[in-house]
N, C-alpha and C. Protein backbone atom coordinates (compact mmCIF):
# COMPACT_ATOMS: atom_id res chain seq x y z
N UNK A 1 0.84 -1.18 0.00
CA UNK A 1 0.00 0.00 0.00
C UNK A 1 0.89 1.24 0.00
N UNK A 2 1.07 2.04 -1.06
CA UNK A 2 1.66 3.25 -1.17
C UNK A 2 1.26 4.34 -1.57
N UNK A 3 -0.57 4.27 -1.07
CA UNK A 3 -1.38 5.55 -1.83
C UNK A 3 -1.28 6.41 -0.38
N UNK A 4 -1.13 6.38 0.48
CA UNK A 4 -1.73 7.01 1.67
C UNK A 4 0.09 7.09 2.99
N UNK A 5 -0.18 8.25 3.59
CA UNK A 5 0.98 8.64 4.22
C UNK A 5 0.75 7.48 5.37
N UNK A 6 1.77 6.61 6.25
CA UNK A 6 1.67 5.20 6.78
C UNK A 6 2.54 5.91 8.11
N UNK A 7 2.25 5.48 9.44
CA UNK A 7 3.29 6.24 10.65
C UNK A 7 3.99 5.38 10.57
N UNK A 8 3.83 3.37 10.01
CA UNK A 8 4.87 2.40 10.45
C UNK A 8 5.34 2.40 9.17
N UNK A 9 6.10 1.14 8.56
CA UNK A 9 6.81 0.92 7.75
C UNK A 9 7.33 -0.55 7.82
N UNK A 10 6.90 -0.99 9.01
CA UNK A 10 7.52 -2.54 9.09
C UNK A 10 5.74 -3.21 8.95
N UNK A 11 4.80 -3.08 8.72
CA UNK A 11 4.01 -4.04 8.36
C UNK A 11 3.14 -4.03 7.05
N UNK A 12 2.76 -5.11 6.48
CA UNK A 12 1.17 -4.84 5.26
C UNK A 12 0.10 -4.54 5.70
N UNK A 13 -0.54 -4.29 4.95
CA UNK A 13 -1.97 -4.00 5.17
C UNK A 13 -2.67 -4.57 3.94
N UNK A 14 -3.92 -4.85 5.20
CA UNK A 14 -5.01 -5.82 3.94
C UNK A 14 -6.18 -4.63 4.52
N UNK A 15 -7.04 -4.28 3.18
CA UNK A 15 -7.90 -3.38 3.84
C UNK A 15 -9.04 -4.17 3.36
N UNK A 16 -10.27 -3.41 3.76
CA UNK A 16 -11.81 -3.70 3.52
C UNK A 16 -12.42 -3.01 3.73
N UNK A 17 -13.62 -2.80 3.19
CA UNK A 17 -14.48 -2.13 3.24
C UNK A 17 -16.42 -3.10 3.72
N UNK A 18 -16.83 -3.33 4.42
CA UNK A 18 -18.05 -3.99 4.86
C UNK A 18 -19.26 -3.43 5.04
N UNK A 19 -19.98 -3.71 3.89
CA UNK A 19 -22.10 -3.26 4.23
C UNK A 19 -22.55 -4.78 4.90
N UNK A 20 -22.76 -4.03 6.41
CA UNK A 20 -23.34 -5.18 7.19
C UNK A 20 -25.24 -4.97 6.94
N UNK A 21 -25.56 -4.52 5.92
CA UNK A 21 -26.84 -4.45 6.25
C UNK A 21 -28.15 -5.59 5.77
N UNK A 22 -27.23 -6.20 4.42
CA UNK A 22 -27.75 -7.57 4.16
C UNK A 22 -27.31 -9.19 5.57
N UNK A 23 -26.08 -8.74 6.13
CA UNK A 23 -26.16 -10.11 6.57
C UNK A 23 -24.67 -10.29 7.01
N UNK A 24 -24.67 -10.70 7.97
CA UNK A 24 -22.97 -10.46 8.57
C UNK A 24 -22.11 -10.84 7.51
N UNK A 25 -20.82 -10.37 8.00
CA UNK A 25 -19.40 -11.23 6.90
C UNK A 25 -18.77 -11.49 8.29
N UNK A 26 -18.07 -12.67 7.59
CA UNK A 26 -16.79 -13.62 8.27
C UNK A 26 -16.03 -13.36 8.04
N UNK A 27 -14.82 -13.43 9.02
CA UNK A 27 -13.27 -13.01 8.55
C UNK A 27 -12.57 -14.22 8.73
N UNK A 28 -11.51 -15.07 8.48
CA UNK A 28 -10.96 -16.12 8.80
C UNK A 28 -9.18 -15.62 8.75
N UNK A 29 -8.52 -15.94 9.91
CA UNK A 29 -7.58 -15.48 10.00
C UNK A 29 -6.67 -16.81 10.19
N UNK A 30 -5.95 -17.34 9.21
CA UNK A 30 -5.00 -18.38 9.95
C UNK A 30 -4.17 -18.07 10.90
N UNK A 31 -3.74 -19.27 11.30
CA UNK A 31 -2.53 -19.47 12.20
C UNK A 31 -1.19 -19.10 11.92
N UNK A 32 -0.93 -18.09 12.72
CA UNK A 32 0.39 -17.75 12.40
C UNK A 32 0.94 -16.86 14.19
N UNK A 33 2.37 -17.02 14.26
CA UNK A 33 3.19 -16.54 15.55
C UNK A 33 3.53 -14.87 15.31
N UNK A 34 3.62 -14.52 13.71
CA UNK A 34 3.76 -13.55 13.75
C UNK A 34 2.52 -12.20 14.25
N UNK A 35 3.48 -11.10 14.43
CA UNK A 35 2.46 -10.38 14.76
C UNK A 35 1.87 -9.17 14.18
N UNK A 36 0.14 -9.44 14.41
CA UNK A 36 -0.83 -8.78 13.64
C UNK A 36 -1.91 -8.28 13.88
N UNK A 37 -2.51 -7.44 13.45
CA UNK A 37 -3.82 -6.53 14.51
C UNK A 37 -4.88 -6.38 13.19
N UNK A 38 -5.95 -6.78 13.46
CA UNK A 38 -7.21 -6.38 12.33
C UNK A 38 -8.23 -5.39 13.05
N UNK A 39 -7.95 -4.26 13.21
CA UNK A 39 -9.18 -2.92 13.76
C UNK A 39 -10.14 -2.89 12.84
N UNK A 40 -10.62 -2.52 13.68
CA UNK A 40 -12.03 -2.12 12.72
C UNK A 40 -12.74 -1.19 13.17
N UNK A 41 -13.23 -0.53 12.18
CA UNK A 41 -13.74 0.92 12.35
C UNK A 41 -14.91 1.33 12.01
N UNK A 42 -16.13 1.83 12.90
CA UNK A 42 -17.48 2.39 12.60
C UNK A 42 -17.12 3.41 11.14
N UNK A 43 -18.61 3.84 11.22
CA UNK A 43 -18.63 5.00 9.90
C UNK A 43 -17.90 6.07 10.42
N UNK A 44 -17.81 6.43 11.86
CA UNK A 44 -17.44 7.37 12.45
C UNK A 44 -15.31 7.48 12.48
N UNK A 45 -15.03 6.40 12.10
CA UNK A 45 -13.47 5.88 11.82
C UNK A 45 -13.09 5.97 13.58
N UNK A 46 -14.41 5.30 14.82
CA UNK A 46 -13.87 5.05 15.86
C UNK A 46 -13.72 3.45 15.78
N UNK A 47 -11.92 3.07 16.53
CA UNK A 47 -11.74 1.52 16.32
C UNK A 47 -13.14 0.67 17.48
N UNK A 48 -13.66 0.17 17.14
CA UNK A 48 -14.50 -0.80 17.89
C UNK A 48 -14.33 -2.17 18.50
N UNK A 49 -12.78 -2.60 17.73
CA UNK A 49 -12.68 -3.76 17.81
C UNK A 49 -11.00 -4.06 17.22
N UNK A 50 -10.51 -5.12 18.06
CA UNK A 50 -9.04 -4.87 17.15
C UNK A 50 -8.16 -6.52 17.65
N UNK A 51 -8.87 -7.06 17.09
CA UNK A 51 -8.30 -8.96 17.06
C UNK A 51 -7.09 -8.82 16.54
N UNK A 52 -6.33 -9.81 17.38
CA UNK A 52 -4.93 -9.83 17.10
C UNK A 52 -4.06 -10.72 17.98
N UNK A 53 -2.35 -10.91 17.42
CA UNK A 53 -1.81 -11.72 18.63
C UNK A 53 -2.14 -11.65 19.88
N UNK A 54 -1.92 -9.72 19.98
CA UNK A 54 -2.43 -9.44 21.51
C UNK A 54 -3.29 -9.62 21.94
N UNK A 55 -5.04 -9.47 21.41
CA UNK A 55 -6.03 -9.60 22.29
C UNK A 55 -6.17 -11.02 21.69
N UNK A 56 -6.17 -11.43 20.70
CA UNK A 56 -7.06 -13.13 20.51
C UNK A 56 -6.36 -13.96 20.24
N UNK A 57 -4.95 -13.97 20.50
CA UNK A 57 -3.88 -15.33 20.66
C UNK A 57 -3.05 -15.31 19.06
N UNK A 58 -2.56 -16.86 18.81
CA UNK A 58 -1.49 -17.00 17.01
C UNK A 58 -2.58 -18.03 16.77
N UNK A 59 -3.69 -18.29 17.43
CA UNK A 59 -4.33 -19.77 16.60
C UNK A 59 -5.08 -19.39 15.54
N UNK A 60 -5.62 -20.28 14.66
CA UNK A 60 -6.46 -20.14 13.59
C UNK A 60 -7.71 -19.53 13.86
N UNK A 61 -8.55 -18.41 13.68
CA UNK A 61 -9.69 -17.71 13.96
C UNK A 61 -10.84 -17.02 13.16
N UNK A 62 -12.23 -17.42 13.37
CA UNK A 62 -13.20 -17.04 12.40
C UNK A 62 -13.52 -15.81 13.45
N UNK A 63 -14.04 -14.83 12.64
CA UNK A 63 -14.70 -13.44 12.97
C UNK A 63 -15.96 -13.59 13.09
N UNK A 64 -16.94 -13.12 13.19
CA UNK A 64 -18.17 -12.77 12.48
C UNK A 64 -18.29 -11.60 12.98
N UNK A 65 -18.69 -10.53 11.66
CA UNK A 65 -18.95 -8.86 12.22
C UNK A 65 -20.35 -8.50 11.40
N UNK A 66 -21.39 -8.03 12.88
CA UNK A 66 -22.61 -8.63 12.41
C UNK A 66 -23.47 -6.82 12.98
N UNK A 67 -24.02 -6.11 12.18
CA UNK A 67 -24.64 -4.96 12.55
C UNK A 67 -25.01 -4.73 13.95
N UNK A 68 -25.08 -3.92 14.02
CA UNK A 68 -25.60 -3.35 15.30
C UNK A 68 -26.98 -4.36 15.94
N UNK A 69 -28.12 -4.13 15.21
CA UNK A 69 -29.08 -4.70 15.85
C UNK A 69 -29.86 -6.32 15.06
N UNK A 70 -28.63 -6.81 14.41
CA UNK A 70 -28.42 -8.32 14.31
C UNK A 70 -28.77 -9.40 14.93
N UNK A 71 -29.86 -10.50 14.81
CA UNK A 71 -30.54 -11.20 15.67
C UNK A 71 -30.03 -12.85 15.13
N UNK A 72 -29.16 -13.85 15.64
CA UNK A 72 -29.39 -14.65 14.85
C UNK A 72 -28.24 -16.03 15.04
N UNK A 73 -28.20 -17.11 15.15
CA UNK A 73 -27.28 -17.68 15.34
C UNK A 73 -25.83 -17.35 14.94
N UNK A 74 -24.69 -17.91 15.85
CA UNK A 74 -23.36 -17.85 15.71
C UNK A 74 -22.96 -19.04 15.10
N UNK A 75 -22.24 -18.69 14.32
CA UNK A 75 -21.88 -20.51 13.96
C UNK A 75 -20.95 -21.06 14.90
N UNK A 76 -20.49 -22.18 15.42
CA UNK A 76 -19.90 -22.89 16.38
C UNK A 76 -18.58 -22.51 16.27
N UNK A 77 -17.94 -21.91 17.08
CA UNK A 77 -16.54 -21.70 17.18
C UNK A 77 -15.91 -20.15 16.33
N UNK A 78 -16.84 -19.33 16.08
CA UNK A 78 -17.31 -18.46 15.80
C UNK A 78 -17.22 -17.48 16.77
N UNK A 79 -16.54 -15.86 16.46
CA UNK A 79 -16.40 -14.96 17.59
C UNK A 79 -17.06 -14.38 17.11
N UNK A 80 -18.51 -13.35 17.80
CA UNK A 80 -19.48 -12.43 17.27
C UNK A 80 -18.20 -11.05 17.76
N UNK A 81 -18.55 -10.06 16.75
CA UNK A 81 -18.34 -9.07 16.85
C UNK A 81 -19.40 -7.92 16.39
N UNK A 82 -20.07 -7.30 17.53
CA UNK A 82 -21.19 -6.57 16.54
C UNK A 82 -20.34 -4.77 16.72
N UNK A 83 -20.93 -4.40 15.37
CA UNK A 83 -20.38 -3.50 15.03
C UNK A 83 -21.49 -2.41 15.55
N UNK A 84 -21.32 -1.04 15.88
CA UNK A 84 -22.25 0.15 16.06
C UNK A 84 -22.95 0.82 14.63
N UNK A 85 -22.19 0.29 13.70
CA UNK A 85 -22.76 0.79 12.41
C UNK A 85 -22.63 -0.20 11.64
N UNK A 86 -23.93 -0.19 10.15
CA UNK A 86 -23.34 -1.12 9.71
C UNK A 86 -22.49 -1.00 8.34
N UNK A 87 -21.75 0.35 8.16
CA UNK A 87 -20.39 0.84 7.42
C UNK A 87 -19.66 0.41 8.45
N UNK A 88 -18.27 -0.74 7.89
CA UNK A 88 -17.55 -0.95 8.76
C UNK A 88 -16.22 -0.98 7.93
N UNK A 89 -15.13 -0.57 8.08
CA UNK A 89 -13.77 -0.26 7.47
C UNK A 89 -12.78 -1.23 8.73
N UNK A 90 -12.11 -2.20 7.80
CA UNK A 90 -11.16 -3.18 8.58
C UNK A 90 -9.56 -2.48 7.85
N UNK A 91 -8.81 -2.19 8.57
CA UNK A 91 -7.35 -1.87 8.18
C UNK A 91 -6.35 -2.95 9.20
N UNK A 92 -6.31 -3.79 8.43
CA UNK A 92 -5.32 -5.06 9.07
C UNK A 92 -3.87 -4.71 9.20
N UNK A 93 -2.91 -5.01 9.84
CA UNK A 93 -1.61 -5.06 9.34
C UNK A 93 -1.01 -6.46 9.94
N UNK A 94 0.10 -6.69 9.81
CA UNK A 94 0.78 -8.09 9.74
C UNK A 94 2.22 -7.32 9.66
N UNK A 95 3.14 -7.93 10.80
CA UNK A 95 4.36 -7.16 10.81
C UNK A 95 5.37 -7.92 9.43
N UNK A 96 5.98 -6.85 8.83
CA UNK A 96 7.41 -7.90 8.23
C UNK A 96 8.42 -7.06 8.28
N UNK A 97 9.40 -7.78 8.19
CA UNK A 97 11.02 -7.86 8.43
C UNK A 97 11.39 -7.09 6.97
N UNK A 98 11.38 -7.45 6.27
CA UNK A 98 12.23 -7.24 4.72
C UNK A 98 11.30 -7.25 3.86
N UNK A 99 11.67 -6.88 2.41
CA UNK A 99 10.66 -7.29 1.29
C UNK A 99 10.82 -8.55 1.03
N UNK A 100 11.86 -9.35 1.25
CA UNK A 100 11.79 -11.14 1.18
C UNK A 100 10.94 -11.48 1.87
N UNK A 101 10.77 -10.93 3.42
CA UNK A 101 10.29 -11.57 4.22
C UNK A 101 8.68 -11.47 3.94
N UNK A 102 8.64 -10.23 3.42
CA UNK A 102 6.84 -9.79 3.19
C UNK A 102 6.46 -11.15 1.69
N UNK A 103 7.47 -10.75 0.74
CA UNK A 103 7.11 -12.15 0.10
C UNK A 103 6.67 -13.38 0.12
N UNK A 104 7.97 -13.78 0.83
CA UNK A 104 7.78 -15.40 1.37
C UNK A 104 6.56 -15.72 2.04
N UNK A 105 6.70 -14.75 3.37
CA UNK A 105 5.98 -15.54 4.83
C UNK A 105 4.53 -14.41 4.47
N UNK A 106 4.68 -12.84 4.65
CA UNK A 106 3.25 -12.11 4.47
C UNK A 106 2.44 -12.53 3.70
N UNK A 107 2.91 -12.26 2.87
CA UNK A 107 1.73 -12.45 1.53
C UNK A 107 1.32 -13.54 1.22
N UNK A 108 2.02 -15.14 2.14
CA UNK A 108 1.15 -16.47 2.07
C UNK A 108 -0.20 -16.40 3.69
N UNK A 109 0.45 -15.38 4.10
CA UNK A 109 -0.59 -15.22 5.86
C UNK A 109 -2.11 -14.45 5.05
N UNK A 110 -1.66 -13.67 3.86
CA UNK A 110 -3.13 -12.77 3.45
C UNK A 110 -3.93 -13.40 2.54
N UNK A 111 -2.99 -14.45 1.63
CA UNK A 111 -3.60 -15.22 0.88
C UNK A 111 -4.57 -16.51 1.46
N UNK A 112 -4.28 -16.38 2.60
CA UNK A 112 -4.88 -17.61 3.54
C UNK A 112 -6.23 -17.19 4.57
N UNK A 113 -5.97 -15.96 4.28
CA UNK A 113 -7.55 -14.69 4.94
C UNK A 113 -8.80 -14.97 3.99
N UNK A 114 -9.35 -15.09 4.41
CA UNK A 114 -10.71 -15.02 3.86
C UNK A 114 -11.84 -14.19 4.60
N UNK A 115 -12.82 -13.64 3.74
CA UNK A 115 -13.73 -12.55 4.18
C UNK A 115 -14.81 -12.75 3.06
N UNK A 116 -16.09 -13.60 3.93
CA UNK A 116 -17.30 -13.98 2.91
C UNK A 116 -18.53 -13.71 3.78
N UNK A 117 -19.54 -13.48 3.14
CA UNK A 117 -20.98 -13.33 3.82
C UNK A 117 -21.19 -14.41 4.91
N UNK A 118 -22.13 -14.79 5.65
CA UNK A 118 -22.35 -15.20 6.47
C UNK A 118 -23.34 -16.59 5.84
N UNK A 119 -23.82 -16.62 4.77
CA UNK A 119 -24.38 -17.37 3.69
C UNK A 119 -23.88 -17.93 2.86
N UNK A 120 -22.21 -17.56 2.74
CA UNK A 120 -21.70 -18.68 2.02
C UNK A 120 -20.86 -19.60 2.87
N UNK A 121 -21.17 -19.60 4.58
CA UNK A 121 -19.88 -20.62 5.05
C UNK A 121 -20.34 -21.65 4.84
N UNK A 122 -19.43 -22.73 4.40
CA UNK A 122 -19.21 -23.88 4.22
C UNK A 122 -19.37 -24.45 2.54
N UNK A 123 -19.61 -23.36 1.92
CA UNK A 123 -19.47 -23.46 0.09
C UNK A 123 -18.12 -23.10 0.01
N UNK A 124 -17.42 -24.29 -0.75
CA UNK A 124 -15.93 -24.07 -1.01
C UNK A 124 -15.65 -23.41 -2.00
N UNK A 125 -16.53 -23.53 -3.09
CA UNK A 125 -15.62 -22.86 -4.50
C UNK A 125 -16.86 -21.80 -4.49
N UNK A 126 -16.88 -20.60 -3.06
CA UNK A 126 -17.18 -19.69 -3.60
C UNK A 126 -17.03 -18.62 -4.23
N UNK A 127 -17.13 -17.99 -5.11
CA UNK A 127 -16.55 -16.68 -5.72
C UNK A 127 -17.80 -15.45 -5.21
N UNK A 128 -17.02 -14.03 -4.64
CA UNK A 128 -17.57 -13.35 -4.67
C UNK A 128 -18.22 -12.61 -5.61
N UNK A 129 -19.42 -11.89 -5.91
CA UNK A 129 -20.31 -11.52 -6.95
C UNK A 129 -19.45 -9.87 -7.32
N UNK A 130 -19.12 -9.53 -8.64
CA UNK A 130 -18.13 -8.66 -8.73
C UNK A 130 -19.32 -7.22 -8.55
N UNK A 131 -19.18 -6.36 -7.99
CA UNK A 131 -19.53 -4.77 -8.15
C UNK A 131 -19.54 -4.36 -8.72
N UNK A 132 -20.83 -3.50 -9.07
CA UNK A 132 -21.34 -2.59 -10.65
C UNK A 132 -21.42 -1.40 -9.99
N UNK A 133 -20.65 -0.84 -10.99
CA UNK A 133 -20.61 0.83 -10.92
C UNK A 133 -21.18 1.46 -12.08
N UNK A 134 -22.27 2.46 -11.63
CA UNK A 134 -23.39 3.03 -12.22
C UNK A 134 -22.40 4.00 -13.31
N UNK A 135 -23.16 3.74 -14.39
CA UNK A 135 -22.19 4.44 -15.16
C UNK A 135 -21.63 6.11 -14.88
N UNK A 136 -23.09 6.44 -14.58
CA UNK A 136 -23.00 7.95 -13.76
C UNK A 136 -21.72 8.40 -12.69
N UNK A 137 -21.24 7.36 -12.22
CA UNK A 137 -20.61 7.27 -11.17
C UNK A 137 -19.13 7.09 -11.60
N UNK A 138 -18.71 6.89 -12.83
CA UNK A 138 -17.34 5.95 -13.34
C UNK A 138 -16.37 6.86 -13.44
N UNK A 139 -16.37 8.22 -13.23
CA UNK A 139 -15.18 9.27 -13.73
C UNK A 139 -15.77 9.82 -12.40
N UNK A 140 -16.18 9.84 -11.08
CA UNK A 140 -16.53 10.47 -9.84
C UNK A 140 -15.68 10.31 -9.03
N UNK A 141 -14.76 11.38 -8.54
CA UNK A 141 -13.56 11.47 -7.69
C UNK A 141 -14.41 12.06 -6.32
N UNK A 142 -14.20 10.72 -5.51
CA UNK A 142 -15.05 11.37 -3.91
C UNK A 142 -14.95 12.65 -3.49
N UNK A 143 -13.62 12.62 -2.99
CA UNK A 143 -13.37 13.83 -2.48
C UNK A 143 -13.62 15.25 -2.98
N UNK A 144 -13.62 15.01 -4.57
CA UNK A 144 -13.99 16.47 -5.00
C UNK A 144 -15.76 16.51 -5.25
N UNK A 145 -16.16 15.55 -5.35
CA UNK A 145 -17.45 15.61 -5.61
C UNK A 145 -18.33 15.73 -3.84
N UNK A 146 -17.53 15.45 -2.68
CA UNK A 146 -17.82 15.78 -1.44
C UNK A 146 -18.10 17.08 -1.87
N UNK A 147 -16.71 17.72 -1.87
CA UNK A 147 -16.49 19.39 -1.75
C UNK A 147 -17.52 20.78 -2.42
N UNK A 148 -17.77 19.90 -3.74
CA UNK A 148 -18.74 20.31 -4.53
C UNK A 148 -20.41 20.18 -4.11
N UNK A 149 -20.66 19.75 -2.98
CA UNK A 149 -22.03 19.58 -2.53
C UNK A 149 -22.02 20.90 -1.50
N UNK A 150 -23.67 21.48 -1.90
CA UNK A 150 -24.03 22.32 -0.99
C UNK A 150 -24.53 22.26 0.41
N UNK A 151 -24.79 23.46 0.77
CA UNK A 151 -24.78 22.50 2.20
C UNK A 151 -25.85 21.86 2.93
N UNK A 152 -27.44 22.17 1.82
CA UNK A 152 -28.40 21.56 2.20
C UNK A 152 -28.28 19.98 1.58
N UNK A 153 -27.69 19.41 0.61
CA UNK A 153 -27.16 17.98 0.14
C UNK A 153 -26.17 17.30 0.64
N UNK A 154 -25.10 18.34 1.14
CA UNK A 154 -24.03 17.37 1.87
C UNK A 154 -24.90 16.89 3.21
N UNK A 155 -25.56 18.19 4.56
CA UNK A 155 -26.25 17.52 5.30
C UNK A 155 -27.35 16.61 5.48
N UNK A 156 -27.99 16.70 4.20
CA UNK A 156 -28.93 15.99 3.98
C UNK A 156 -28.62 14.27 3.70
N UNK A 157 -27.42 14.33 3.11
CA UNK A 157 -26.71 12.84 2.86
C UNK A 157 -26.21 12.55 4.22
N UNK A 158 -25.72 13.20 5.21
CA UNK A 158 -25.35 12.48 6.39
C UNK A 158 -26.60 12.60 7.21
N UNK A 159 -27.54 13.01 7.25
CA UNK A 159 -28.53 12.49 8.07
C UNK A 159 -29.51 11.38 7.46
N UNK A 160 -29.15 11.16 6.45
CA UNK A 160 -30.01 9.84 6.04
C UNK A 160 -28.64 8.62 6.14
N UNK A 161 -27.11 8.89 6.10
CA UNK A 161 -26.26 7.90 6.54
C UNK A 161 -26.64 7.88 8.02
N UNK A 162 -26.80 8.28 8.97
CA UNK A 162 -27.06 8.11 10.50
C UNK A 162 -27.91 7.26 10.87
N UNK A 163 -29.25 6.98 9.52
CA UNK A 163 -30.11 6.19 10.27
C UNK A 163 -29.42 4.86 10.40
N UNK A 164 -28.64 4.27 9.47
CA UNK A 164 -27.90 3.06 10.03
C UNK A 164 -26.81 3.29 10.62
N UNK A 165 -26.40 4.17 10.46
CA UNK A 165 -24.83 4.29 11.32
C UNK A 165 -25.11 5.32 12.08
N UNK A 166 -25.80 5.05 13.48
CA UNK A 166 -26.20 5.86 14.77
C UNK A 166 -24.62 6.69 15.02
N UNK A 167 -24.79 7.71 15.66
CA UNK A 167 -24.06 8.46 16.44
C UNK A 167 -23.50 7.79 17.55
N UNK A 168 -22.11 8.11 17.85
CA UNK A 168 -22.18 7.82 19.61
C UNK A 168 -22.74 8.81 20.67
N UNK A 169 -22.95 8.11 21.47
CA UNK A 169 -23.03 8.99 22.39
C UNK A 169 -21.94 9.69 22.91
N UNK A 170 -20.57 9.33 22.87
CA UNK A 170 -19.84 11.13 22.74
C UNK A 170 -19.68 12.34 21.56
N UNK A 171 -20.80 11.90 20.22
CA UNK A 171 -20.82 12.55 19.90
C UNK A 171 -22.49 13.56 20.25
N UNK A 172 -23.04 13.63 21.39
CA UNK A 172 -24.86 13.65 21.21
C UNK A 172 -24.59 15.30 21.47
N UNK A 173 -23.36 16.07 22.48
CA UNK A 173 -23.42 17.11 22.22
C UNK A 173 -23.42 17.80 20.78
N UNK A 174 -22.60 17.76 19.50
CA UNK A 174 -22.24 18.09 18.31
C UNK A 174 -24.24 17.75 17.64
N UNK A 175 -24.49 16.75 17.89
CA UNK A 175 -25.62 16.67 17.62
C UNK A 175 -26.68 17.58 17.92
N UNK A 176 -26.89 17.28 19.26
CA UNK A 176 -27.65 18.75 19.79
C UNK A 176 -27.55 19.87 19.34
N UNK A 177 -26.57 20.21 19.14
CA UNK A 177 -26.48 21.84 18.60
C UNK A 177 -26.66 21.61 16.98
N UNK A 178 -26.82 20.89 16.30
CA UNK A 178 -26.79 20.90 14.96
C UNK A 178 -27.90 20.67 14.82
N UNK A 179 -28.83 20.06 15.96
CA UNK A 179 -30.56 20.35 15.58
C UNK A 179 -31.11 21.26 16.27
N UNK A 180 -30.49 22.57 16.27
CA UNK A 180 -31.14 23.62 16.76
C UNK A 180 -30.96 24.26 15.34
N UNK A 181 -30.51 23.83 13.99
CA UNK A 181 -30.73 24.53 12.92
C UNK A 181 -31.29 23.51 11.98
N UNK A 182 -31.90 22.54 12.72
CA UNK A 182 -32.92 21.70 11.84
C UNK A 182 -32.33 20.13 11.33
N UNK A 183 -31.15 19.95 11.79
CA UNK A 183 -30.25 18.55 11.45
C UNK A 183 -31.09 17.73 12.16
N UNK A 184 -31.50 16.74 11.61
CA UNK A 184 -32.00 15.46 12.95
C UNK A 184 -31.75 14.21 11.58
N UNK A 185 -31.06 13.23 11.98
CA UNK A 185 -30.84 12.20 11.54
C UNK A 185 -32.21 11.63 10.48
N UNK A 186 -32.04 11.31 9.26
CA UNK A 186 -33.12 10.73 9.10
C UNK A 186 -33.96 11.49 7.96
N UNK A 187 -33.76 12.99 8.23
CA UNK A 187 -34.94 13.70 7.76
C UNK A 187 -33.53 15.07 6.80
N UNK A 188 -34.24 15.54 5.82
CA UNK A 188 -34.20 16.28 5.06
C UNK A 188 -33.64 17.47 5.60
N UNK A 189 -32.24 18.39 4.81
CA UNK A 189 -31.73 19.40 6.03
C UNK A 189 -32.09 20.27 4.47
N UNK A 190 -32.58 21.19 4.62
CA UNK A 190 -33.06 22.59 4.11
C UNK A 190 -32.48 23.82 4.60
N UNK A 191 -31.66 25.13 4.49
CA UNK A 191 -31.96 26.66 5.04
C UNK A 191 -31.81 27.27 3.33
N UNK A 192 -32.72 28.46 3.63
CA UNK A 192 -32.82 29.33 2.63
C UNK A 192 -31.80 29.83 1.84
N UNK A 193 -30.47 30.33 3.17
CA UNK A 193 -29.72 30.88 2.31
C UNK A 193 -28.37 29.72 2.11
N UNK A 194 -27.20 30.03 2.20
CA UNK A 194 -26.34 29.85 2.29
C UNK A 194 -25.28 29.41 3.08
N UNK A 195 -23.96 28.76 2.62
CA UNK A 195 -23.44 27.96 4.58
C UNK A 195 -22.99 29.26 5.40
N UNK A 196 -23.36 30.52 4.90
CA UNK A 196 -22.53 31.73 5.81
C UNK A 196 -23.86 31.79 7.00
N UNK A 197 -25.22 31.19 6.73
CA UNK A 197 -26.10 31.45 7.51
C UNK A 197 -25.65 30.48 8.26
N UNK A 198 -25.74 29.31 8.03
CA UNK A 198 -25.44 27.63 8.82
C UNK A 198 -24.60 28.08 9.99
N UNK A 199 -23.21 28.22 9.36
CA UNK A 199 -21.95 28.91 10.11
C UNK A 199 -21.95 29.85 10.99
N UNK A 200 -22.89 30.93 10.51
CA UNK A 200 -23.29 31.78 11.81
C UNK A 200 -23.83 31.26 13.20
N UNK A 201 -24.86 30.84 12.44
CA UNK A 201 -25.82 29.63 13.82
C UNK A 201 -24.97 28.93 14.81
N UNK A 202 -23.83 28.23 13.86
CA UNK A 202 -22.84 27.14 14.81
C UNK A 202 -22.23 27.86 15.61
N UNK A 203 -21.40 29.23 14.73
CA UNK A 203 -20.69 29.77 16.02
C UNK A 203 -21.73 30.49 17.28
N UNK A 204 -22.90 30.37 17.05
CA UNK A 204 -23.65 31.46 18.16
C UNK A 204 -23.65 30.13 18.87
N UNK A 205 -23.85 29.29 19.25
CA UNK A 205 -24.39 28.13 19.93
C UNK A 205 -22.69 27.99 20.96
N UNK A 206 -21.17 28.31 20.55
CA UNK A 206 -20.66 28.23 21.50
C UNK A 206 -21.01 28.87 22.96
């Protein structure tokens, strides 16, 4: 991974991205002594969870990371992990020594990971179903197309992301004050004028 500024330099990373809203996914982590941490992160990018040598031992280990309000058997030998949202971002790493060493030994530890719905355990030759991107969508650079939203559409898109991916409760102050200008999760954010009005509002509320 060499798109993004990294604080370490001695491990890989396997990333993911998870919509828990059809139906949990499984993670399967083999056995290995070396050492490795899989966090995982709400919509909010707070870690919730972070399996690894340190907290869950070197043995062989199934995940299951299953939405917030998820009702439903575990499979046997199976660790539930329920998530607060069900946008969930996994950034793994796995330590290595050298680029031999990431060769040899890493990159047979990631090839041996698996991450499938909760509906395909125990189908061996499953293949995941590949992702369609709306054509509308095929030349759309996030970040600038964030920037480019006004401010009754940008808020309006995060209060309809909230209804599945709740707030924490250390965030309920920031909340509060953002529905004293009409924000409430769920519902449609509208003002007449402009974000210099929005902005005004926020700073009066310190």
């Amino acid at each position: 991974m060499k798109t993004v500024v990294k604080p370490n330099v001695d491990t890989y990373y396997s990333i993911a991205w998870l919509d828990l809203s059809d139906e949990p996914q499984l993670l399967y982590m083999p056995a290995t002594e070396r050492y490795y941490l899989l966090p995982f992160y709400d919509a909010f990018t707070n870690v919730f969870a972070s399996p690894g040598t340190r907290t869950t031992g070197t043995s062989a280990q199934e995940f299951m990371i299953a939405r917030p309000n998820w009702e439903g058997n575990v499979p046997k030998g199976v660790q539930l992990i329920q998530a607060p949202t069900e946008m969930v971002w996994m950034i793994g790493r796995i330590q290595v020594d050298s680029p031999e060493d990431g060769n040899l030994t890493v990159r047979a530890i990631q090839d041996a990971m698996r991450l499938i719905p909760l509906s395909a355990r125990g189908i061996q030759d499953y293949v995941p179903r590949g992702g369609d991107v709306q054509e509308a969508y095929e030349n759309v650079i996030p970040s600038k197309a964030i920037r480019n939203l006004d401010v009754n559409n940008f808020l309006s898109r995060a209060a309809q992301l909230m209804v599945k991916n709740p707030p924490s409760l250390a965030d309920s102050t920031i909340i509060n004050k953002l529905s004293k200008i009409g924000f409430q999760p769920g519902k449609s954010f509208e003002v007449d004028s402009d974000n210099i009005v929005v902005r005004t509002k926020l700073n009066t509320m310190h």
